[in-house]
PDB file of N, CA and C in Angstrom:
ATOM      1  N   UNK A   1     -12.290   9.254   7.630  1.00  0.00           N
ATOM      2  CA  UNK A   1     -12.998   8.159   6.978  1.00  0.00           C
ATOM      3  C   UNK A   1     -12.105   7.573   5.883  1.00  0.00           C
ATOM      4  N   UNK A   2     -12.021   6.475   5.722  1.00  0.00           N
ATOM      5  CA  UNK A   2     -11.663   5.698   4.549  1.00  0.00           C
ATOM      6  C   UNK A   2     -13.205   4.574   3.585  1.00  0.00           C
ATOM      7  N   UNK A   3     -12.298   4.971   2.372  1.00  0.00           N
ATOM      8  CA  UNK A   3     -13.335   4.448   1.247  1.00  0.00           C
ATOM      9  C   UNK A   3     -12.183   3.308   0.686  1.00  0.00           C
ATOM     10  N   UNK A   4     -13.080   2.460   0.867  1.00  0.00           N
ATOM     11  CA  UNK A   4     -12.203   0.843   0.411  1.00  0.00           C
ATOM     12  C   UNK A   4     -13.116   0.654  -1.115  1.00  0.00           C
ATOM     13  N   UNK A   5     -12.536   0.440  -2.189  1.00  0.00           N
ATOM     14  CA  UNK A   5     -12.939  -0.229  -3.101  1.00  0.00           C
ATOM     15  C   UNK A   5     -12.701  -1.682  -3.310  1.00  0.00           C
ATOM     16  N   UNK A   6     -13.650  -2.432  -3.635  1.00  0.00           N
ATOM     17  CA  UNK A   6     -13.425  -4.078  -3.905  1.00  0.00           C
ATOM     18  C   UNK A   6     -14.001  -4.350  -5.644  1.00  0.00           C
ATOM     19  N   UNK A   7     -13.070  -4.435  -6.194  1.00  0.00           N
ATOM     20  CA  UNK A   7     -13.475  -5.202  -7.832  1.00  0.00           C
ATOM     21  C   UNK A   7     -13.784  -6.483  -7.239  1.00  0.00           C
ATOM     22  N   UNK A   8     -15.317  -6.986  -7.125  1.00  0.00           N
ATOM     23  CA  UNK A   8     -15.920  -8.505  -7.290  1.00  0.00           C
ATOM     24  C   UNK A   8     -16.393  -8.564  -8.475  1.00  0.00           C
ATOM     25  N   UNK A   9     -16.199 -10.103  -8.992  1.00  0.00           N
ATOM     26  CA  UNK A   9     -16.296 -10.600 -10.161  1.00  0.00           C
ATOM     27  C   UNK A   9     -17.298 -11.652  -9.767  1.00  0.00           C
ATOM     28  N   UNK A  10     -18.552 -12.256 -10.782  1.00  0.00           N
ATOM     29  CA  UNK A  10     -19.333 -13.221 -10.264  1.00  0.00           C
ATOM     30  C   UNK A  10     -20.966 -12.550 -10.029  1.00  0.00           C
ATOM     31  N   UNK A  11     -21.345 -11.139  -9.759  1.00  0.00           N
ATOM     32  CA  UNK A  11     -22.164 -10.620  -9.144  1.00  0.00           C
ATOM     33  C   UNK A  11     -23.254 -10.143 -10.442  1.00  0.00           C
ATOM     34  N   UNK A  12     -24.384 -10.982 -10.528  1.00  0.00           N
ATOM     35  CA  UNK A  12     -25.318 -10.773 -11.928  1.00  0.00           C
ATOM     36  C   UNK A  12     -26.535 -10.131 -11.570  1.00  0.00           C
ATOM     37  N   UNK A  13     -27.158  -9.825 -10.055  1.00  0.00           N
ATOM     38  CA  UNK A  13     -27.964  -8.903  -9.468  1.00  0.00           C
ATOM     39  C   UNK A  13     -28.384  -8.639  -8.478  1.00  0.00           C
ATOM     40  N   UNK A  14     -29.508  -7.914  -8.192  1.00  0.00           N
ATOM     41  CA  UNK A  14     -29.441  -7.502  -6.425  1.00  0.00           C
ATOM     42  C   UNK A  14     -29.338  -8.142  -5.522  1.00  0.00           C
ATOM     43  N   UNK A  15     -29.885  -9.439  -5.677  1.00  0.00           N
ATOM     44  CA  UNK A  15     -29.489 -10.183  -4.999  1.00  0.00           C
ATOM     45  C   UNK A  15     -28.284 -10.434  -4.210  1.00  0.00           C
ATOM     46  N   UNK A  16     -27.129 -10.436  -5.499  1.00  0.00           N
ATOM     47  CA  UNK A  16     -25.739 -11.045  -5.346  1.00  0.00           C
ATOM     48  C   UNK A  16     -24.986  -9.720  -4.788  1.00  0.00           C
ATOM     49  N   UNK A  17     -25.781  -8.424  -5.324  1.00  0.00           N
ATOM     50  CA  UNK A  17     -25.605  -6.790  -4.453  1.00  0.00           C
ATOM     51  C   UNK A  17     -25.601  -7.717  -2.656  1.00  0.00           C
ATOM     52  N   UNK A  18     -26.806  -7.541  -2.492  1.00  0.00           N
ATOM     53  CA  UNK A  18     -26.968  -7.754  -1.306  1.00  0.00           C
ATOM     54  C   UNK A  18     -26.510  -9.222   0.135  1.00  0.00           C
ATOM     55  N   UNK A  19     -25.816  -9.808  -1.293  1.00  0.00           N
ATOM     56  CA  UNK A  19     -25.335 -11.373  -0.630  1.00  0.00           C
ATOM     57  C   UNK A  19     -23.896 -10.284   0.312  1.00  0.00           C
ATOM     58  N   UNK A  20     -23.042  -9.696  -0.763  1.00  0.00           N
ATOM     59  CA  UNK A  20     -21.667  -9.329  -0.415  1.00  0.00           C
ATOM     60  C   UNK A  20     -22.010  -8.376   0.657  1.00  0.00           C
ATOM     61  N   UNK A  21     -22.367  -7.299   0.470  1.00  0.00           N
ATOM     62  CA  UNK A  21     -23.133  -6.399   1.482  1.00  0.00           C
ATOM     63  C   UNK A  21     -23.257  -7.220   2.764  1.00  0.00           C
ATOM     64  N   UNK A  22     -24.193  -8.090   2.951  1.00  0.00           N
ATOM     65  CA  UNK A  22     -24.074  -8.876   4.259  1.00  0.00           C
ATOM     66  C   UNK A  22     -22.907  -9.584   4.256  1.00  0.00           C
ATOM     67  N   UNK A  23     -22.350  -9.835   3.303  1.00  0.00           N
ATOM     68  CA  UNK A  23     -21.062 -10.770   3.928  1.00  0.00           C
ATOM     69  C   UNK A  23     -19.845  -9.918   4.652  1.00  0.00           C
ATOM     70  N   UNK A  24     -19.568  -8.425   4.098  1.00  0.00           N
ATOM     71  CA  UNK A  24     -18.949  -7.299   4.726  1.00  0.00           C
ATOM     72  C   UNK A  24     -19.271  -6.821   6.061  1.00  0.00           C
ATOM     73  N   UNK A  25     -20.808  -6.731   6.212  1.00  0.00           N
ATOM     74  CA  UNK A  25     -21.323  -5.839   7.409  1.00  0.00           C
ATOM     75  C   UNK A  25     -20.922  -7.398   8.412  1.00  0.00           C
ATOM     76  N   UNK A  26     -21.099  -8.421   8.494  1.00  0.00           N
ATOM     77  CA  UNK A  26     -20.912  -9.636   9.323  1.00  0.00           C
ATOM     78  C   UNK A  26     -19.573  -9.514   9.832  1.00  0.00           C
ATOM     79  N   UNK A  27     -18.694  -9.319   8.813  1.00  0.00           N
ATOM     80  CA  UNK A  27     -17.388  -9.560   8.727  1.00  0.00           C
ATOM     81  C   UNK A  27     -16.477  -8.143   9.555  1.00  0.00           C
ATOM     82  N   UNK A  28     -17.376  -7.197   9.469  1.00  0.00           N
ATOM     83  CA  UNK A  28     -16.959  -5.500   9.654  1.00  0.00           C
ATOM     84  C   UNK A  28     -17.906  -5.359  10.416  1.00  0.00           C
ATOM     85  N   UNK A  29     -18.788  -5.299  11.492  1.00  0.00           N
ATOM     86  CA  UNK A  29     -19.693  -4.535  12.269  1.00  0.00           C
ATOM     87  C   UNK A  29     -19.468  -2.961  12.204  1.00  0.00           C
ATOM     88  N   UNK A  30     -18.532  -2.912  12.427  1.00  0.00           N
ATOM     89  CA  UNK A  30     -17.909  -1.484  12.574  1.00  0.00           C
ATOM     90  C   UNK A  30     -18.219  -0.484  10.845  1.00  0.00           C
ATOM     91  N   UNK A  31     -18.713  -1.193  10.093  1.00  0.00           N
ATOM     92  CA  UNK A  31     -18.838  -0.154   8.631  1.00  0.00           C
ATOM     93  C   UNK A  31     -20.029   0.838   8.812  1.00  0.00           C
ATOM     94  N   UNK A  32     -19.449   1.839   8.182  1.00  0.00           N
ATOM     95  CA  UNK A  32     -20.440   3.237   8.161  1.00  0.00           C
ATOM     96  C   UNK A  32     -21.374   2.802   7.346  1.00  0.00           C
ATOM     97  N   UNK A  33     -20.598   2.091   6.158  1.00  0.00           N
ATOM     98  CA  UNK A  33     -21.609   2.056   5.050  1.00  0.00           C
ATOM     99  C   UNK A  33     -20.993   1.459   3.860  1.00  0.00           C
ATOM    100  N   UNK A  34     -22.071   0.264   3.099  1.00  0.00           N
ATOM    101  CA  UNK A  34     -21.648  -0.780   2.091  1.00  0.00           C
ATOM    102  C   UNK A  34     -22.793  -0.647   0.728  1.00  0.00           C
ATOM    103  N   UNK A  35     -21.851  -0.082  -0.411  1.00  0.00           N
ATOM    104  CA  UNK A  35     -22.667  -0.297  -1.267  1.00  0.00           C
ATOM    105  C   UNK A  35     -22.121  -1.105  -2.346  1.00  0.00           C
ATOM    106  N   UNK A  36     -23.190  -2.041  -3.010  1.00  0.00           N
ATOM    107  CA  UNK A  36     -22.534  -2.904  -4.359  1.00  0.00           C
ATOM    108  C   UNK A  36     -23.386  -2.614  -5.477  1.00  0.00           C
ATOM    109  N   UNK A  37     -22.766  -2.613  -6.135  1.00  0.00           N
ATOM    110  CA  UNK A  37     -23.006  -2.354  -7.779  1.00  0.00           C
ATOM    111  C   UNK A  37     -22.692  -3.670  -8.687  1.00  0.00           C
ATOM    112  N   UNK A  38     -23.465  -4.527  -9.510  1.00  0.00           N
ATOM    113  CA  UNK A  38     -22.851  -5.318 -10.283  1.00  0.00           C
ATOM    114  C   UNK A  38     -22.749  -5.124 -11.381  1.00  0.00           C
ATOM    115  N   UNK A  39     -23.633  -3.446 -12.038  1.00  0.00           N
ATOM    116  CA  UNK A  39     -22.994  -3.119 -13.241  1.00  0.00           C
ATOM    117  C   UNK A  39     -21.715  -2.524 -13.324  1.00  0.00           C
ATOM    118  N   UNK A  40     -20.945  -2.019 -12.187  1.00  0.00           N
ATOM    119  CA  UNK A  40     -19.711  -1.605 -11.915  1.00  0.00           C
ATOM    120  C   UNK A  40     -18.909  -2.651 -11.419  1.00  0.00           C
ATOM    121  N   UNK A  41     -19.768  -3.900 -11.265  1.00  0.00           N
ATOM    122  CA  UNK A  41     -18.251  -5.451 -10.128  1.00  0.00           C
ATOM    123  C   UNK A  41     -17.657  -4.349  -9.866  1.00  0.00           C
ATOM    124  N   UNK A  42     -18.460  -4.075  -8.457  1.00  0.00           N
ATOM    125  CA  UNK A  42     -17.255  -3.167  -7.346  1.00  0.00           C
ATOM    126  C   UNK A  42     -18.384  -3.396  -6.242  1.00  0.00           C
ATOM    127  N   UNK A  43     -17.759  -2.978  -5.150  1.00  0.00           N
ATOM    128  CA  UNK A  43     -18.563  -2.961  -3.520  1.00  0.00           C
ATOM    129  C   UNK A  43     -17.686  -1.210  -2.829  1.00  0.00           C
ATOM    130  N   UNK A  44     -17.960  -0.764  -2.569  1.00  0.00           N
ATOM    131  CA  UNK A  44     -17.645   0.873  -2.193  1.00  0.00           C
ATOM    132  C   UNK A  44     -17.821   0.488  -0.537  1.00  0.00           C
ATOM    133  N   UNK A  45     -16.891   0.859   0.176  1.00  0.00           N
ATOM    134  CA  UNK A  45     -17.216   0.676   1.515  1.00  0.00           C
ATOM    135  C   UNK A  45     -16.245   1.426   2.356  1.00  0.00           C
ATOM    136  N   UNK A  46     -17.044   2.327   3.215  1.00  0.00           N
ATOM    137  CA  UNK A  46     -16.985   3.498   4.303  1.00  0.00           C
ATOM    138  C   UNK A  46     -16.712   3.088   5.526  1.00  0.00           C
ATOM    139  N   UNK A  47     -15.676   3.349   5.941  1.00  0.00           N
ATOM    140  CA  UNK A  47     -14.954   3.048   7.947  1.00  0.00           C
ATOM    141  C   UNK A  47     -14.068   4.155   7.924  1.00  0.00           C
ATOM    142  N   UNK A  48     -14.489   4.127   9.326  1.00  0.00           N
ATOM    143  CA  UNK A  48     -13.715   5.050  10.069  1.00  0.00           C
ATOM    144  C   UNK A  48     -12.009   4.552  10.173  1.00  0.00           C
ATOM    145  N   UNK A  49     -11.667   3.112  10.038  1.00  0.00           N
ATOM    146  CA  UNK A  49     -10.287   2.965  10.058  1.00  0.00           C
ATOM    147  C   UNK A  49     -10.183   1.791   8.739  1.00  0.00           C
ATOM    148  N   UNK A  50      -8.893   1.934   8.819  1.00  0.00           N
ATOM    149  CA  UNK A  50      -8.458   0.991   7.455  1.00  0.00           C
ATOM    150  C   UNK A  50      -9.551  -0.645   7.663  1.00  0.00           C
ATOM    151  N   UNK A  51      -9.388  -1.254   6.772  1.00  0.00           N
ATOM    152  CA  UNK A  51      -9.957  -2.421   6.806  1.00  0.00           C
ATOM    153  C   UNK A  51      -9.534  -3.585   6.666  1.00  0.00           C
ATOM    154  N   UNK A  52      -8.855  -4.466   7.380  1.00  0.00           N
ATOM    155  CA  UNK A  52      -7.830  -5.971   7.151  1.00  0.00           C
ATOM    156  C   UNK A  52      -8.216  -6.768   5.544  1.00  0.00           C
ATOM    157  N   UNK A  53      -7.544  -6.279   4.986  1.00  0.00           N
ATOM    158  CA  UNK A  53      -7.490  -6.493   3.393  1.00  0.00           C
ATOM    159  C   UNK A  53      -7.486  -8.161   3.010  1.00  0.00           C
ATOM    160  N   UNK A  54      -7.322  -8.901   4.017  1.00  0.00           N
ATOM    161  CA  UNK A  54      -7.107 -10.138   3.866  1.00  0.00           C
ATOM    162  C   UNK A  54      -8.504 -10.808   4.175  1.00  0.00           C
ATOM    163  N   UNK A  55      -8.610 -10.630   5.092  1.00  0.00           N
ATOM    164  CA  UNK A  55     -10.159 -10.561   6.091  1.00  0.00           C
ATOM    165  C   UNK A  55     -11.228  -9.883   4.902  1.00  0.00           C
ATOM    166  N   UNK A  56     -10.999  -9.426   4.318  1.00  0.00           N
ATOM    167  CA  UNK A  56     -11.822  -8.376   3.498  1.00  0.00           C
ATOM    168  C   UNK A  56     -12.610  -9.788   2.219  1.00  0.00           C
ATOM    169  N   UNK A  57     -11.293  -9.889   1.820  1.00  0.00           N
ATOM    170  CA  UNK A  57     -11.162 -10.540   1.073  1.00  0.00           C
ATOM    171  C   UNK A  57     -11.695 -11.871   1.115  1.00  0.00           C
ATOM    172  N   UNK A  58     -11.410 -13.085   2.323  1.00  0.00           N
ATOM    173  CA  UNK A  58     -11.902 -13.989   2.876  1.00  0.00           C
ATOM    174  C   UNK A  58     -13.553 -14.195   2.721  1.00  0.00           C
ATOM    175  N   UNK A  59     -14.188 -12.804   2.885  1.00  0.00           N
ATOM    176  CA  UNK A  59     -15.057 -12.848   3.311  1.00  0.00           C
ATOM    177  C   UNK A  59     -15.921 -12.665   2.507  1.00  0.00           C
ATOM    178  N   UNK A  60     -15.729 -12.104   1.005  1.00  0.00           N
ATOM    179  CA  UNK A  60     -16.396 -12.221   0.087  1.00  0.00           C
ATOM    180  C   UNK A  60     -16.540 -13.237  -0.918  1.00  0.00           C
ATOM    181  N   UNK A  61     -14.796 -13.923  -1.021  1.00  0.00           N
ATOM    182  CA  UNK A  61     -14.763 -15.190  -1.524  1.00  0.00           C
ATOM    183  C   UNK A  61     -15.355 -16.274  -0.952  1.00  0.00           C
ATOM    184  N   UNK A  62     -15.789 -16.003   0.398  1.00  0.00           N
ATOM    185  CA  UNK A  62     -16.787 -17.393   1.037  1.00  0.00           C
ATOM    186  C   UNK A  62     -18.376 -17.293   0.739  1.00  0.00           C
ATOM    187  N   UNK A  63     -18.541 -16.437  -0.195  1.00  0.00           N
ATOM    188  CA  UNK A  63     -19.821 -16.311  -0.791  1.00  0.00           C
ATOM    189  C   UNK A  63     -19.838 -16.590  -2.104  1.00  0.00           C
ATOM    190  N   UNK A  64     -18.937 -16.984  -2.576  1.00  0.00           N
ATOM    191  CA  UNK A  64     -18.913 -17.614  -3.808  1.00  0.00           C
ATOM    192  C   UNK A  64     -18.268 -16.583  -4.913  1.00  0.00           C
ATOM    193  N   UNK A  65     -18.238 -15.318  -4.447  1.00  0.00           N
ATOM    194  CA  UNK A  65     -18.116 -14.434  -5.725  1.00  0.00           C
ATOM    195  C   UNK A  65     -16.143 -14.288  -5.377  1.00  0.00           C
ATOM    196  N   UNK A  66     -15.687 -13.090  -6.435  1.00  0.00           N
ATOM    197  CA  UNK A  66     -14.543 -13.798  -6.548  1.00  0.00           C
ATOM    198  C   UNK A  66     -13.940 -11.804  -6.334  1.00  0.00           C
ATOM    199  N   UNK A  67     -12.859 -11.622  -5.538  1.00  0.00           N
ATOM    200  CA  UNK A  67     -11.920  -9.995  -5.160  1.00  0.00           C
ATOM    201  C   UNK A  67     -10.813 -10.342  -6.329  1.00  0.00           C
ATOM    202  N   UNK A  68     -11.446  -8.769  -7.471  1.00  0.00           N
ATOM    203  CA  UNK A  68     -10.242  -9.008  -8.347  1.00  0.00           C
ATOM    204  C   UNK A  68      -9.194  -8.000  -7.460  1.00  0.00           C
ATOM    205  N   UNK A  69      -9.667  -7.076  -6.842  1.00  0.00           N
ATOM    206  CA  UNK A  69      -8.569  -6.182  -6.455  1.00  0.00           C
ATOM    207  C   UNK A  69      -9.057  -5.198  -5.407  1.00  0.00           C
ATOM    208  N   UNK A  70      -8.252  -4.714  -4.783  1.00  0.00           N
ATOM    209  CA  UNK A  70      -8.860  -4.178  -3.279  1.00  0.00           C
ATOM    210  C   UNK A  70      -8.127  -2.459  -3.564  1.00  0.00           C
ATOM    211  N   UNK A  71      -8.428  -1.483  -3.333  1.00  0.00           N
ATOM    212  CA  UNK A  71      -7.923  -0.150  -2.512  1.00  0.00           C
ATOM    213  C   UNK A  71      -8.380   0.587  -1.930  1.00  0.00           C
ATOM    214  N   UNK A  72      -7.743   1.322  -1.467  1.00  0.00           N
ATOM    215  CA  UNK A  72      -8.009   2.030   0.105  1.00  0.00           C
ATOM    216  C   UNK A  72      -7.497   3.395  -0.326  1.00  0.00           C
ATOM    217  N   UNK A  73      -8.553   4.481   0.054  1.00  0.00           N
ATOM    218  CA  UNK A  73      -8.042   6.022   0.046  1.00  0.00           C
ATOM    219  C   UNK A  73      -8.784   6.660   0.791  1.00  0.00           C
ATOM    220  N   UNK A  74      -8.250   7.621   1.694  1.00  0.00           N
ATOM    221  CA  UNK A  74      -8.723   8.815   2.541  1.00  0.00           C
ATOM    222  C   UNK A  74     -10.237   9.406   1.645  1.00  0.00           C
ATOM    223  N   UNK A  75     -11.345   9.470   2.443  1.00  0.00           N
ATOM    224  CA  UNK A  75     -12.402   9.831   2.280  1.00  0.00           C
ATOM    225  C   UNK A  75     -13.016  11.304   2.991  1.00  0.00           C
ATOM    226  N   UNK A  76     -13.438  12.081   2.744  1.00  0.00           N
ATOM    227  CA  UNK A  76     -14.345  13.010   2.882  1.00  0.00           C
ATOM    228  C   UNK A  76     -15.950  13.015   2.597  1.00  0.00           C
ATOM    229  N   UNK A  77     -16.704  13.402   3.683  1.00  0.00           N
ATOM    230  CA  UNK A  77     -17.711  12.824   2.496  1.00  0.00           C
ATOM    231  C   UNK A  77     -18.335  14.534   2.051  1.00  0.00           C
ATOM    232  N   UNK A  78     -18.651  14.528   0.943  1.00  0.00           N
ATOM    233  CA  UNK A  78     -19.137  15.629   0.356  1.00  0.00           C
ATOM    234  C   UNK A  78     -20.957  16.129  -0.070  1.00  0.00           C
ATOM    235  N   UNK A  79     -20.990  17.123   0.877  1.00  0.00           N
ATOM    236  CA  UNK A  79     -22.323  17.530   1.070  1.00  0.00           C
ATOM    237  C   UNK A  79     -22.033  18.512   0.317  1.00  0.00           C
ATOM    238  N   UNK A  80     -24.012  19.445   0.472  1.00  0.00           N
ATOM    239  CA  UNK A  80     -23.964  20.148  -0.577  1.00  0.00           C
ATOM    240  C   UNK A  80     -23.225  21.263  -0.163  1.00  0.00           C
ATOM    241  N   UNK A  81     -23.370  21.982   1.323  1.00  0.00           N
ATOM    242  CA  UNK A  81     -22.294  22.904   1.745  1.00  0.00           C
ATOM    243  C   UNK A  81     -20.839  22.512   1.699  1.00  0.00           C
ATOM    244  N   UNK A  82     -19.990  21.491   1.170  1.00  0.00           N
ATOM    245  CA  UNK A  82     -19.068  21.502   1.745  1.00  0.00           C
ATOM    246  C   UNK A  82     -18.533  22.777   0.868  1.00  0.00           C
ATOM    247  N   UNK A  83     -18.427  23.218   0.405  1.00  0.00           N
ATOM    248  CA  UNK A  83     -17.785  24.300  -0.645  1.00  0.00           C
ATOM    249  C   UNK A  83     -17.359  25.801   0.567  1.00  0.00           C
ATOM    250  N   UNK A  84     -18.346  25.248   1.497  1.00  0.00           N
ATOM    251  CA  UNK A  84     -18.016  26.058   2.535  1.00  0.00           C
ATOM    252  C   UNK A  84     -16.792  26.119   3.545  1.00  0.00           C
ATOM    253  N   UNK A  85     -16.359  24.717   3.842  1.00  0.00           N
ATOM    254  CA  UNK A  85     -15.342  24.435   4.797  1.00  0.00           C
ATOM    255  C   UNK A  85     -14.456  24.227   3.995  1.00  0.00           C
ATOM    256  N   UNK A  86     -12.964  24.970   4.685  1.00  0.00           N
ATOM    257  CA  UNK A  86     -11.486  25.191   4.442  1.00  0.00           C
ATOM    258  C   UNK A  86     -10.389  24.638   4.935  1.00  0.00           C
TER     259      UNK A  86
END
């Protein structure tokens, strides 16, 4: 799994949560999973493979709000057993 972070700028509430959210899942069918925060201006988003950073990008700026910065890092996701697996 990879976890993409997006700094959006522009985003004042759930609404504007849920504008980007659909503008990702449209743009990505393929996402595990999209969450936005606008007390953090960030969007957190879960795939199984990297994500076209350009395309990424496109696609949130056509909603009006604005990508201060994009990254990408190897994900795990962590349950309450994981303490178990080695």
């Amino acid at each position: 799994m990879i976890e993409t972070i997006v700094k959006v700028d522009g985003m004042m509430c759930g609404m504007c949560e849920s504008h980007v959210n659909e503008a990702v899942r449209k743009a990505f069918p393929e996402v595990k999973r999209v969450s936005s925060s606008q007390a953090k201006a960030q969007t957190v988003i879960h795939s199984e493979q990297p994500l076209d950073e350009q395309k990424l990008r496109d696609a949130i700026n056509a909603t009006g709000y604005e990508v201060k910065g994009v990254s990408s890092a190897p994900y795990e996701k962590k349950g309450f057993f994981s303490f178990l697996k080695k």
